[in-house]
Structure formats: C-alpha cells, structure tokens
Protein backbone atom coordinates (compact mmCIF):
# COMPACT_ATOMS: atom_id res chain seq x y z
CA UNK A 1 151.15 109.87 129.02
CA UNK A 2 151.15 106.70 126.67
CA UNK A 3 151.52 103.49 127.79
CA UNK A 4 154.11 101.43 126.24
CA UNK A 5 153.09 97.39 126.00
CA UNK A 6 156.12 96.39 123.95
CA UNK A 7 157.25 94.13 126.49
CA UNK A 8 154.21 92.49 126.72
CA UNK A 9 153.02 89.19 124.38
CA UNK A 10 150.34 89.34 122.20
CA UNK A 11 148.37 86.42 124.35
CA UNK A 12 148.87 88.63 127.56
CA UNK A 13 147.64 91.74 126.33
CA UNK A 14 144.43 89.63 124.76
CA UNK A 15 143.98 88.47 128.07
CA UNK A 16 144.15 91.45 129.92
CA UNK A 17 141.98 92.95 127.53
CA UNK A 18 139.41 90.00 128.21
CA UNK A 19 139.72 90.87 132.14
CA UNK A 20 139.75 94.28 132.40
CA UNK A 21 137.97 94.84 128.93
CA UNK A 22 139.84 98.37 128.61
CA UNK A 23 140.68 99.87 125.52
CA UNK A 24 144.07 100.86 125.64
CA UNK A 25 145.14 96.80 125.37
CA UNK A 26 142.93 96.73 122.56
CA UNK A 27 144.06 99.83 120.52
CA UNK A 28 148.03 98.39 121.64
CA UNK A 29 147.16 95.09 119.62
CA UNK A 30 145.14 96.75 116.76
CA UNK A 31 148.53 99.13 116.38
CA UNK A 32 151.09 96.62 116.82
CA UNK A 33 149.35 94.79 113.77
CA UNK A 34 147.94 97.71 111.59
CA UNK A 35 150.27 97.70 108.73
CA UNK A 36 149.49 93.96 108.30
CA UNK A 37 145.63 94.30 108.70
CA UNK A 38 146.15 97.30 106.30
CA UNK A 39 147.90 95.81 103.89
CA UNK A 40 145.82 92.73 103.95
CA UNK A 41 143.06 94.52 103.05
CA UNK A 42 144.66 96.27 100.23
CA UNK A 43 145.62 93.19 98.77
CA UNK A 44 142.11 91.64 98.81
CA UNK A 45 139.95 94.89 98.40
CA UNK A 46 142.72 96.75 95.73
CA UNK A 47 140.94 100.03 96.98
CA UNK A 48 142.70 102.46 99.04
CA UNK A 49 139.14 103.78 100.72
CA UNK A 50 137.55 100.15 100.72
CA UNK A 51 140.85 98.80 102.69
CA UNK A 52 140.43 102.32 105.13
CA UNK A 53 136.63 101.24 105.71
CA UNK A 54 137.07 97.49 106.20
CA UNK A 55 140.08 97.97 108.63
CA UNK A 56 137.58 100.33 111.32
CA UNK A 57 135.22 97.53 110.33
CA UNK A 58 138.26 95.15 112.18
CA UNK A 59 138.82 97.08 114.81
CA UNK A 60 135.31 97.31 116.13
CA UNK A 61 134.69 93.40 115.38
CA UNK A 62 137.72 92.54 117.80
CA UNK A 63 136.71 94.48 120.76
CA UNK A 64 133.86 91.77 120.30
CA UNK A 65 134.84 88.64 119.20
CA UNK A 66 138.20 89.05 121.67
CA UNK A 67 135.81 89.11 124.71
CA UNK A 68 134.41 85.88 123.63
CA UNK A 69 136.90 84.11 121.45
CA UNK A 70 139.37 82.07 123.30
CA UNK A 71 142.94 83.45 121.26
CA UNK A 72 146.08 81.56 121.55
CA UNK A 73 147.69 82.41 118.58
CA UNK A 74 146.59 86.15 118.14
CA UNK A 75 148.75 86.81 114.51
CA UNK A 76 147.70 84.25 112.65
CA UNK A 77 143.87 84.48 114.36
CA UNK A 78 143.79 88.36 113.34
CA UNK A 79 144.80 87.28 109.96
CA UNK A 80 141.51 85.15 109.46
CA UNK A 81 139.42 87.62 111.05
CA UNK A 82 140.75 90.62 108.13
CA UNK A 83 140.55 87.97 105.16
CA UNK A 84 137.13 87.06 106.53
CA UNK A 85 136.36 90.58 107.28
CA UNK A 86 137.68 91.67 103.65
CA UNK A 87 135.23 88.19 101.70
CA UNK A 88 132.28 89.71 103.48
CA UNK A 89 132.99 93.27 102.24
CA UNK A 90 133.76 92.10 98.84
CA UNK A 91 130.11 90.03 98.76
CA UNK A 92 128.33 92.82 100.05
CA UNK A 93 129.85 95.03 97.12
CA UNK A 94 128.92 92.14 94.83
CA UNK A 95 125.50 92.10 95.77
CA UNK A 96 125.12 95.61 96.08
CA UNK A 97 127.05 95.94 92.32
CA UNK A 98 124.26 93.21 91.05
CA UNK A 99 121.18 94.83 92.51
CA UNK A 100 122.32 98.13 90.74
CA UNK A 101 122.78 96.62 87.37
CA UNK A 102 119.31 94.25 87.72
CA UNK A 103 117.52 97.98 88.76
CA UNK A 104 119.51 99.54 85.83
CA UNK A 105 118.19 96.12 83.59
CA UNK A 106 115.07 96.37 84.62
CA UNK A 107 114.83 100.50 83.92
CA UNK A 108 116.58 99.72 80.62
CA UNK A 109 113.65 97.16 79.81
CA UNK A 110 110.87 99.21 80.98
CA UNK A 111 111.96 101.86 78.94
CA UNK A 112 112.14 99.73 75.46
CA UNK A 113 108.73 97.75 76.87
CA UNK A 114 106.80 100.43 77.43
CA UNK A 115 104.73 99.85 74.69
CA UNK A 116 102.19 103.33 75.35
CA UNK A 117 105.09 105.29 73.84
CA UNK A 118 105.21 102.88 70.70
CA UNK A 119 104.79 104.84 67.55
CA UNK A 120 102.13 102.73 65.22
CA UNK A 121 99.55 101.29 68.27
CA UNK A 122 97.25 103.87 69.74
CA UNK A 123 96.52 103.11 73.21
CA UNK A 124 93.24 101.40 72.98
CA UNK A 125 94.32 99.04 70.17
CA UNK A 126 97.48 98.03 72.44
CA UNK A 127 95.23 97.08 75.31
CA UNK A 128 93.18 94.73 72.95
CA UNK A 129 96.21 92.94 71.66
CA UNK A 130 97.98 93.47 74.91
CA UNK A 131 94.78 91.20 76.31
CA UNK A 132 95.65 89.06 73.10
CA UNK A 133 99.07 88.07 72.55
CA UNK A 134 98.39 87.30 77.20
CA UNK A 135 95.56 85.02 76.38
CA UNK A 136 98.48 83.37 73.71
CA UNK A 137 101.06 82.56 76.60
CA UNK A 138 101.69 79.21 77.71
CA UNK A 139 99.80 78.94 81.21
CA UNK A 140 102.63 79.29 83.97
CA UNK A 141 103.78 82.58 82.18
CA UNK A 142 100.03 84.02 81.74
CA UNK A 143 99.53 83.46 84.97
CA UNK A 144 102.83 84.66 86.03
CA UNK A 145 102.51 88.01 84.26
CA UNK A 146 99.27 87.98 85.37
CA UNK A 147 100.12 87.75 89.18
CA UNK A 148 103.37 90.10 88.82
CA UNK A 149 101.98 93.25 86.47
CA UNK A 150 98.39 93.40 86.94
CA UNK A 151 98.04 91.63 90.76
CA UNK A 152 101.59 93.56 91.52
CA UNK A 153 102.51 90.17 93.64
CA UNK A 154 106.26 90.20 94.58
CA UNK A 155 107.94 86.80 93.23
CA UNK A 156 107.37 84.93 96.96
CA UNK A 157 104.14 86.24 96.81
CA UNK A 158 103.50 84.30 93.21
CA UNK A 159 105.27 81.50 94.56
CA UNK A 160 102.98 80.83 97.65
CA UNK A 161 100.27 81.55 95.34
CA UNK A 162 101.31 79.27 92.22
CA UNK A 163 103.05 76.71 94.02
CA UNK A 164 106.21 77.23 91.25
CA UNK A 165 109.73 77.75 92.23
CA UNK A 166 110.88 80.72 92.61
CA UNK A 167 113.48 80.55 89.60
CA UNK A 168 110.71 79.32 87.90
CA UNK A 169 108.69 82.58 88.50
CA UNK A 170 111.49 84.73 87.34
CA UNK A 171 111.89 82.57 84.40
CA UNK A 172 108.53 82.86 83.91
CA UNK A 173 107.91 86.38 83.80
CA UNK A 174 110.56 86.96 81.86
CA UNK A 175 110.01 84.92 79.18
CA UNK A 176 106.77 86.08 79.14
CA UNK A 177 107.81 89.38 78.56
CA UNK A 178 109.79 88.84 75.92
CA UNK A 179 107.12 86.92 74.16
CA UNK A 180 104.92 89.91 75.03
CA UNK A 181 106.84 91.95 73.21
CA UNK A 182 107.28 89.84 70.33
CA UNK A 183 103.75 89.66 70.10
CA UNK A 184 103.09 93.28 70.60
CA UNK A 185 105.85 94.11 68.01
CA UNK A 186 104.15 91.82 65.09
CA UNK A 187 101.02 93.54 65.46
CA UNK A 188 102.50 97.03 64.85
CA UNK A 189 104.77 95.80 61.70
C-alpha cells in the first residue's frame, strides 16, 4: 500500500525525512518535483540520456545533503542543487571532451613526428641530426625535451626539476617540437 503525502508541506516532509531518515519521505519529495528536476536538466544538458543520468545523480545527492542541510524553502533550494548538479556534469564532460581531443592531438602529432618512418633519413643519420638540430634549441626547450622524451619526466616532474612554470614547460616542449621538426625536415629536403 502507498502512502499518500499530498497533504503534507514540502518543509514537513524534509523534516521528517531528517528525523526518521526513511526513504519513502525522500522518494515523496524527489516525485512531487521530478518533472521540474527533469526538465531542468534537459534544458541545461539538451541530452535526453545526460538529463536521465544527472537526475539519479540528484536523487542520491539529496538523501545526503537533506540530512545535513538546514531547508526552508525546499523548491527553490532543489532548484540550485539540479542547476549545480547539471554545471558539474557539463565540466566533467568538458574536461573529459578536452582530454580526448589533447590524446587524439597528441596521437595525431606523434604520427606526423615520428620521424623513423620519414622517407629520405635512414635511421642512423636521423639520430645524428636528431642530436643536432637538440644541441640548436634555445636552453629551456633543450632541456625541456630533454627531461620529457629522453628522461620520460611528467610536466610536474620537469617543473620541480627546472624550477619553470608549468605552462612554461608545456610551452616549452612544444615549441621545441615544432622546431624539432623544422629542423629535422630541412635536413631531409
């Protein structure tokens, strides 16, 4: 048999589900509200599956943050929690959306870089000018390349060792590269 809570507020079913901390109060205000949380979530997250995925995401984040958030205005307080809820899901996508197109980047340069596969050097002439057109770099990229390709140093690991910053790393290495290459690519013309 269901229990019906329509007669009851919003504030008093929050705080009986604070008291008694059982789950029926909570699944009566994640109901009452679900076509706004949904449709919230649709509007930030324009994705059917995402919105589906973010509002579970909701559901389980109130059973914690109602037991130790004081709510006296539960609409407008579930409201922040979903557009907050939906940001965070949105950033995570971001950064998981960047990191796949830096690997992708990075594949992509390794690829055209890899210099062994280069049709007019034979290997043993591309490590002597390979040694060569390094020797050429300015010092914070020699040392750079030096640390990241041969020494296999993550960037932190470079910085702690170099004392650079760490954009100053990246930057480093990758204009290195591309001088690299420039280098490498005048010796086979």
């Amino acid at each position: 048999m269901k229990v019906i809570y329509s007669n009851k507020s919003d504030e008093e079913l929050v705080e009986l589900y604070q008291v008694t901390q059982k789950n029926h109060y909570l699944v009566h205000l994640y109901d009452r509200y679900f076509h706004l949380i949904y449709g919230s979530c649709l509007k930030h997250l324009e994705s059917e599956n995402d919105a589906k995925d973010v509002c579970m995401e909701i559901y389980e984040l109130l059973a914690q943050k109602l037991l130790s958030h004081q709510v006296n205005h539960y609409k407008s307080w579930l409201y922040r929690v979903t557009f907050n809820q939906c940001m965070q899901f949105l950033r995570k996508k971001k950064q998981r959306t960047e990191k796949i197109k830096e690997f992708k980047l990075n594949q992509d340069e390794n690829m055209e870089f890899n210099l062994f596969y280069h049709p007019n050097i034979n290997k043993e002439e591309l490590l002597v000018h390979l040694e060569n057109c390094i020797e050429k770099l300015k010092e914070e990229q020699k040392k750079s390349i030096q640390l990241f390709y041969l020494k296999q140093l993550c960037y932190n690991e470079i910085v702690e060792q170099t004392g650079y910053a760490l954009k100053k790393v990246k930057s480093y290495i990758q204009n290195g590269k591309r001088n690299l290459k420039i280098c490498i690519e005048s010796k086979s013309e």
